[in-house]
Protein backbone atom coordinates (compact mmCIF):
# COMPACT_ATOMS: atom_id res chain seq x y z
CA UNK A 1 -47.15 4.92 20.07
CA UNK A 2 -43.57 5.56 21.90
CA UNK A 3 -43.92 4.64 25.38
CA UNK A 4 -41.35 5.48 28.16
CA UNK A 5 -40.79 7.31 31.34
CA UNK A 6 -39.68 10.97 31.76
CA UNK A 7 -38.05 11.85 34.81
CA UNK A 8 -37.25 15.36 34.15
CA UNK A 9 -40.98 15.89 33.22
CA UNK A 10 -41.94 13.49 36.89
CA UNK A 11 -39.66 15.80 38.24
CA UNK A 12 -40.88 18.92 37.90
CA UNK A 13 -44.49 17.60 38.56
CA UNK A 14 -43.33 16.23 41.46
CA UNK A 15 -44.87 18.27 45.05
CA UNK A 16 -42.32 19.67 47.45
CA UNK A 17 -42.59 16.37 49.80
CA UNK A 18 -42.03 13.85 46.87
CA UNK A 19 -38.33 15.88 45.67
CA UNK A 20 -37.51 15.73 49.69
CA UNK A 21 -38.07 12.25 49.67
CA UNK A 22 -36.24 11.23 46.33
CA UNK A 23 -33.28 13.75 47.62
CA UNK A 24 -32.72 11.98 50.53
CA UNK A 25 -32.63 8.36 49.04
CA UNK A 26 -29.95 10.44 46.38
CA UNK A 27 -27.94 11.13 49.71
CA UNK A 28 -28.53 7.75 51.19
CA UNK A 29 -27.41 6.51 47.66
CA UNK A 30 -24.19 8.10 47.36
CA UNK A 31 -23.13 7.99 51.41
CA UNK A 32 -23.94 3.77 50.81
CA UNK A 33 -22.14 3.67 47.21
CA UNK A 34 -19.12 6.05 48.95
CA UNK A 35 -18.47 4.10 51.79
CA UNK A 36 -18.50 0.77 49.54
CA UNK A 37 -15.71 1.64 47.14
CA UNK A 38 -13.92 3.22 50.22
CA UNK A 39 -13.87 -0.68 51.81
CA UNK A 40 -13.23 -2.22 48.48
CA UNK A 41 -10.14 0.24 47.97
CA UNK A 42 -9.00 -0.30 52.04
CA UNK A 43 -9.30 -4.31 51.79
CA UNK A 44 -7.49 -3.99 48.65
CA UNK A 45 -4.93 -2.27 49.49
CA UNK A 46 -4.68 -4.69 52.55
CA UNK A 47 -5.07 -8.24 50.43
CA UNK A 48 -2.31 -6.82 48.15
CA UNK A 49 -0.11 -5.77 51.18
CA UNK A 50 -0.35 -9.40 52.19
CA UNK A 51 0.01 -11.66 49.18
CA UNK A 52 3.85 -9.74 49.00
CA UNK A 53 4.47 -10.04 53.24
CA UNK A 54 3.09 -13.72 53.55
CA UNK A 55 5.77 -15.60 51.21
CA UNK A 56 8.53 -13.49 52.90
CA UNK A 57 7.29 -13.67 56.20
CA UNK A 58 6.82 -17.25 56.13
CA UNK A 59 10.37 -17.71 54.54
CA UNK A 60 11.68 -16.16 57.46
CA UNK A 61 10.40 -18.07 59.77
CA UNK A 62 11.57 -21.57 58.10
CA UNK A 63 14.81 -19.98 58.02
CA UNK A 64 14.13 -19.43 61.74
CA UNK A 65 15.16 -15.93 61.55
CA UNK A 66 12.70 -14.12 64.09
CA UNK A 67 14.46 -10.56 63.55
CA UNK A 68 14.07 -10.90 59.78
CA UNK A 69 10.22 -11.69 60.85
CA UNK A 70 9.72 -9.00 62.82
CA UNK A 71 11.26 -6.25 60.69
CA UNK A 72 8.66 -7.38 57.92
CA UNK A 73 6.09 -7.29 60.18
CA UNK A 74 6.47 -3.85 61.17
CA UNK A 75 7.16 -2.54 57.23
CA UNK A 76 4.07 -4.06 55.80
CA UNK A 77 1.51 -2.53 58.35
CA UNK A 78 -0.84 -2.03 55.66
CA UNK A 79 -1.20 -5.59 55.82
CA UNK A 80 -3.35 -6.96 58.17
CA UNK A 81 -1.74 -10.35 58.80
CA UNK A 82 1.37 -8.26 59.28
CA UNK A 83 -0.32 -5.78 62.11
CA UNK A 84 -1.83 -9.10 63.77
CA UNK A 85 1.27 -11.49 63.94
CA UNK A 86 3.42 -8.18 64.58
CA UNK A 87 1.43 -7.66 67.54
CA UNK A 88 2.50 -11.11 68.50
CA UNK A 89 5.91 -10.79 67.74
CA UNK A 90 6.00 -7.61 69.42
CA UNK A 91 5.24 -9.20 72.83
CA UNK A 92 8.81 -11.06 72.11
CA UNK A 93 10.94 -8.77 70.09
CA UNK A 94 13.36 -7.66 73.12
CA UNK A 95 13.59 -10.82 74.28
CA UNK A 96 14.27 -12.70 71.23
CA UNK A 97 16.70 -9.81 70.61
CA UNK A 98 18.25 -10.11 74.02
CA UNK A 99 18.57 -14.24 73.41
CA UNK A 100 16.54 -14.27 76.77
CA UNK A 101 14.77 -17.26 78.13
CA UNK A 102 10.31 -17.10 76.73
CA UNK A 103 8.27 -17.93 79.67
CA UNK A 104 4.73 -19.41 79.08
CA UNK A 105 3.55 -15.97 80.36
CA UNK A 106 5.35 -14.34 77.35
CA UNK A 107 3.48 -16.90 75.37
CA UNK A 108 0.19 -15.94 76.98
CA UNK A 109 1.26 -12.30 76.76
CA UNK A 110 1.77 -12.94 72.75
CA UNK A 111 -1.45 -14.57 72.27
CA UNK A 112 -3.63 -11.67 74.00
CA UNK A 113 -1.65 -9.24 71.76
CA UNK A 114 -2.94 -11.31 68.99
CA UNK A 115 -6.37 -10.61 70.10
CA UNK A 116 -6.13 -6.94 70.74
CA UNK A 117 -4.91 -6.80 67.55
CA UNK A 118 -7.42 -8.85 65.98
CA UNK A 119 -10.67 -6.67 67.71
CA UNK A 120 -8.56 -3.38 66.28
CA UNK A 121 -7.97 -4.56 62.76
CA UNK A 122 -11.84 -6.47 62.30
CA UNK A 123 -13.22 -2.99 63.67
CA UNK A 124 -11.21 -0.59 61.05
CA UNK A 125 -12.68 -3.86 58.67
CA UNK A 126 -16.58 -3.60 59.81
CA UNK A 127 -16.74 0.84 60.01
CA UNK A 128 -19.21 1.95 57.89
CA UNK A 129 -20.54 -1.76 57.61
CA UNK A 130 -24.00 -0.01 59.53
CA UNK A 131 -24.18 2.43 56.82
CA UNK A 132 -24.63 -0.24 53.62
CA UNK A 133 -27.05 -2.31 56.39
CA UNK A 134 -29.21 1.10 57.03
CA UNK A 135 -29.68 2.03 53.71
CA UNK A 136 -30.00 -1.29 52.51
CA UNK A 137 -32.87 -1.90 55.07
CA UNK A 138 -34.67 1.64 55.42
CA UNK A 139 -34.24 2.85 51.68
CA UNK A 140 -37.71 1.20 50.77
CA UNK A 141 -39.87 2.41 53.22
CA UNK A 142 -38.28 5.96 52.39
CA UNK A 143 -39.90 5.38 48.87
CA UNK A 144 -42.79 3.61 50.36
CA UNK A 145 -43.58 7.05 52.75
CA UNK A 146 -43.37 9.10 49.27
CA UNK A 147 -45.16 6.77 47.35
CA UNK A 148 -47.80 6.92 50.03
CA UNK A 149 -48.29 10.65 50.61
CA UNK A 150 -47.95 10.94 46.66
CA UNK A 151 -51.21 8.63 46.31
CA UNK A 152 -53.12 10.58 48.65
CA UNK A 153 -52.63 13.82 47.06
CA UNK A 154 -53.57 12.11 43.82
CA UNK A 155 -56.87 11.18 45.74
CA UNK A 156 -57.30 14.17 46.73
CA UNK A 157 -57.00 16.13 43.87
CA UNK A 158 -58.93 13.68 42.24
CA UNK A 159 -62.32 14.04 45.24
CA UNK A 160 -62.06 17.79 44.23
CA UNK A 161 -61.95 17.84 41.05
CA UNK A 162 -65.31 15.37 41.06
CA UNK A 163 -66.23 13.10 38.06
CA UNK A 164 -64.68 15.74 35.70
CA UNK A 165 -61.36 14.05 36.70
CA UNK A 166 -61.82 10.72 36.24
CA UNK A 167 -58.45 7.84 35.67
CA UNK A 168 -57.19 10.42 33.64
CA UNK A 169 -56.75 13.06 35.66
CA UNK A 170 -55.11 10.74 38.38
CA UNK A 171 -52.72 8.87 36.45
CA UNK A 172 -50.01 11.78 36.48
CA UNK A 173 -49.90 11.40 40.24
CA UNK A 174 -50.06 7.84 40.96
CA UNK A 175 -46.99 7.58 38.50
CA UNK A 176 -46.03 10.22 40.39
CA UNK A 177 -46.07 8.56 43.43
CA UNK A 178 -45.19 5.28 42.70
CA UNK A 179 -41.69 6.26 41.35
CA UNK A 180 -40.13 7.30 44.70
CA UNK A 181 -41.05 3.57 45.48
CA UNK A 182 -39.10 2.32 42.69
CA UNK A 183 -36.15 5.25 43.31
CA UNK A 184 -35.78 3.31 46.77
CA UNK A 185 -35.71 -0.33 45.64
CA UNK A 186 -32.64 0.90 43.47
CA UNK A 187 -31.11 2.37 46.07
CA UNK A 188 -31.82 -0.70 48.66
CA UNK A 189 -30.67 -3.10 46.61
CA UNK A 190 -26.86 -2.19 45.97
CA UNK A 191 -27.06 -1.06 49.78
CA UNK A 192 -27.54 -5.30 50.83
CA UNK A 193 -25.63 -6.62 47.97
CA UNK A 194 -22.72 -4.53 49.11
CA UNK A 195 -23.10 -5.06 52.66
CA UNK A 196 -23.69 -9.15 52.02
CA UNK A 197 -20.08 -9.10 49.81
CA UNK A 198 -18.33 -7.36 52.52
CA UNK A 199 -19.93 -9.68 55.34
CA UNK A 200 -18.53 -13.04 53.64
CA UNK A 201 -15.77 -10.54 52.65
CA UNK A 202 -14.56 -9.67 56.14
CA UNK A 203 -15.88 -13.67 57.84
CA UNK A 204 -12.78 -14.46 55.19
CA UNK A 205 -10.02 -12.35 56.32
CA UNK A 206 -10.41 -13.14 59.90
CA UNK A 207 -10.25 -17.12 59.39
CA UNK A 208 -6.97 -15.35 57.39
CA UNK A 209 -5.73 -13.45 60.16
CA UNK A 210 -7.38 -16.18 63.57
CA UNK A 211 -5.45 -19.10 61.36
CA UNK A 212 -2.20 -17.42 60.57
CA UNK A 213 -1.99 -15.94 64.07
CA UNK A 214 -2.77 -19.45 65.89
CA UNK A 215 0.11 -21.10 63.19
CA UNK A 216 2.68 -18.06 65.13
CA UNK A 217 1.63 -18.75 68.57
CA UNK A 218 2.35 -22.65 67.82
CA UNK A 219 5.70 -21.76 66.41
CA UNK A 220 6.89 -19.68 69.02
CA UNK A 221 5.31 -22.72 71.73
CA UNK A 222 7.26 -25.19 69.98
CA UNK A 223 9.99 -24.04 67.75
CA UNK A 224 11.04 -20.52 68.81
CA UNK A 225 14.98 -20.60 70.11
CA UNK A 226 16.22 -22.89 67.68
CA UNK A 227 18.29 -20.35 66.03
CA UNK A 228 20.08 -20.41 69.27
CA UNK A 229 20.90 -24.16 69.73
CA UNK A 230 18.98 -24.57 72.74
CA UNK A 231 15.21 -25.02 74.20
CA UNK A 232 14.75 -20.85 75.52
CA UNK A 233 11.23 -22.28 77.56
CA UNK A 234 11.65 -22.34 81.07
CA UNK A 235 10.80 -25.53 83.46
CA UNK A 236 7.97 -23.62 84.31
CA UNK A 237 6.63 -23.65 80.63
CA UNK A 238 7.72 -27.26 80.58
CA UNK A 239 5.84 -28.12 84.03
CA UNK A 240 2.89 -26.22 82.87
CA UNK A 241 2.69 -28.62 79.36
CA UNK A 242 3.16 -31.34 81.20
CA UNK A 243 -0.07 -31.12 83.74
CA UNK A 244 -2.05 -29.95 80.65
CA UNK A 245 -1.17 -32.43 78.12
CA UNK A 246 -0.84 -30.41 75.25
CA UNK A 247 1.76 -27.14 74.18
CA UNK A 248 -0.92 -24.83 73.84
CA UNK A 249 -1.14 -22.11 77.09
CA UNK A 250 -4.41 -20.59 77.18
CA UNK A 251 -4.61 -16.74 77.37
């Protein structure tokens, strides 16, 4: 006895509401799948970007040549340790060009352009994040409401056709039914897995991009003017490390 499931033939016995419902859990489907390979490609793209600007970067900056920095910074924009610490640099570019003096409100100025940067880049990360969570979270209970309907028409028909009908005559439907359930489990499930990689996905690249942006800030606090033979931080920079004990300035 060959045992299996048609879906052609559940298909076409399918009522009007039942191919509504498994249509829209086929659009839900492909919007959640779409916007997942769109991410994968985008953070890709990004991760690549960075494993070629981080060695050169970071070779620049032992070399304490902020100009070299900055120019990388502002080629690899697809990067987004580039866009972050190039918002940072940014903040200094004219004066480090100009050899003029860094105040601790250029410092503060630097770090706030970190975190403007930071909000822009983790929101262009998280878009379409609410999609993969939706569809991951409503996708059953679409199946569930066709399942549902689908075993009350199956009642139904079953109360009017009387005893004649019997299991027999029901089975059809509740199959019927039940497989809009099953269509929406398989269209939950790569919904959360998707949306759980990208979550630990994204939690990653911003311990990236808060670490590598805090290791700038320090440089330019401490370091920064080297190249030039001289300390380029004013007395009131100096005054202001002094009363707070440490070379961090708070934003």
């Amino acid at each position: 006895m060959q045992h299996g499931i048609d879906i052609m033939k559940l298909w076409d016995a399918a009522g009007m509401f039942a191919r509504g419902v498994i249509v829209v859990m086929a659009v839900m489907s492909l919007w959640s799948l779409s916007v997942a390979i769109a991410k994968a490609i985008y953070i890709a793209k990004s991760q690549k970007a960075t494993r070629k600007f981080a060695p050169e970067f970071s070779r620049a900056i032992q070399e304490e040549n902020l100009e070299k920095a900055i120019a990388l910074a502002e080629k690899n924009q697809a990067s987004h340790i580039a866009r972050v610490l190039g918002g940072a640099l940014g903040e200094v570019k004219t004066l480090i060009q100009d050899r003029a003096t860094i105040t601790s409100a250029d410092i503060n100025s630097a770090e706030r352009a970190v975190e403007r940067q930071m909000l822009i880049t983790l929101a262009e990360f998280r878009r379409g994040m609410s999609v993969m969570a939706t569809v991951g979270a409503t996708a059953p209970f679409v199946g569930l409401l066709g399942t549902t309907m689908g075993i009350v028409t199956a009642f139904t028909g079953m109360a009017a056709a009387g005893a004649s009908g019997g299991l027999a005559g029901i089975s059809a439907g509740i199959a019927e039914a039940l497989i809009t359930t099953a269509f929406g489990l398989m269209v939950a499930i790569p919904a959360v897995w998707f949306y759980n990689y990208f979550t630990t996905k994204i939690e990653n690249l911003t311990v990236e991009m808060t670490y590598s942006s805090k290791e700038l800030i320090d440089y330019l606090i401490k370091s920064v003017g080297s190249e030039f033979g001289r300390s380029i931080f004013t007395k009131e920079f100096q005054a202001q490390k002094a009363v707070t004990g440490h070379g961090h300035v708070s934003g």
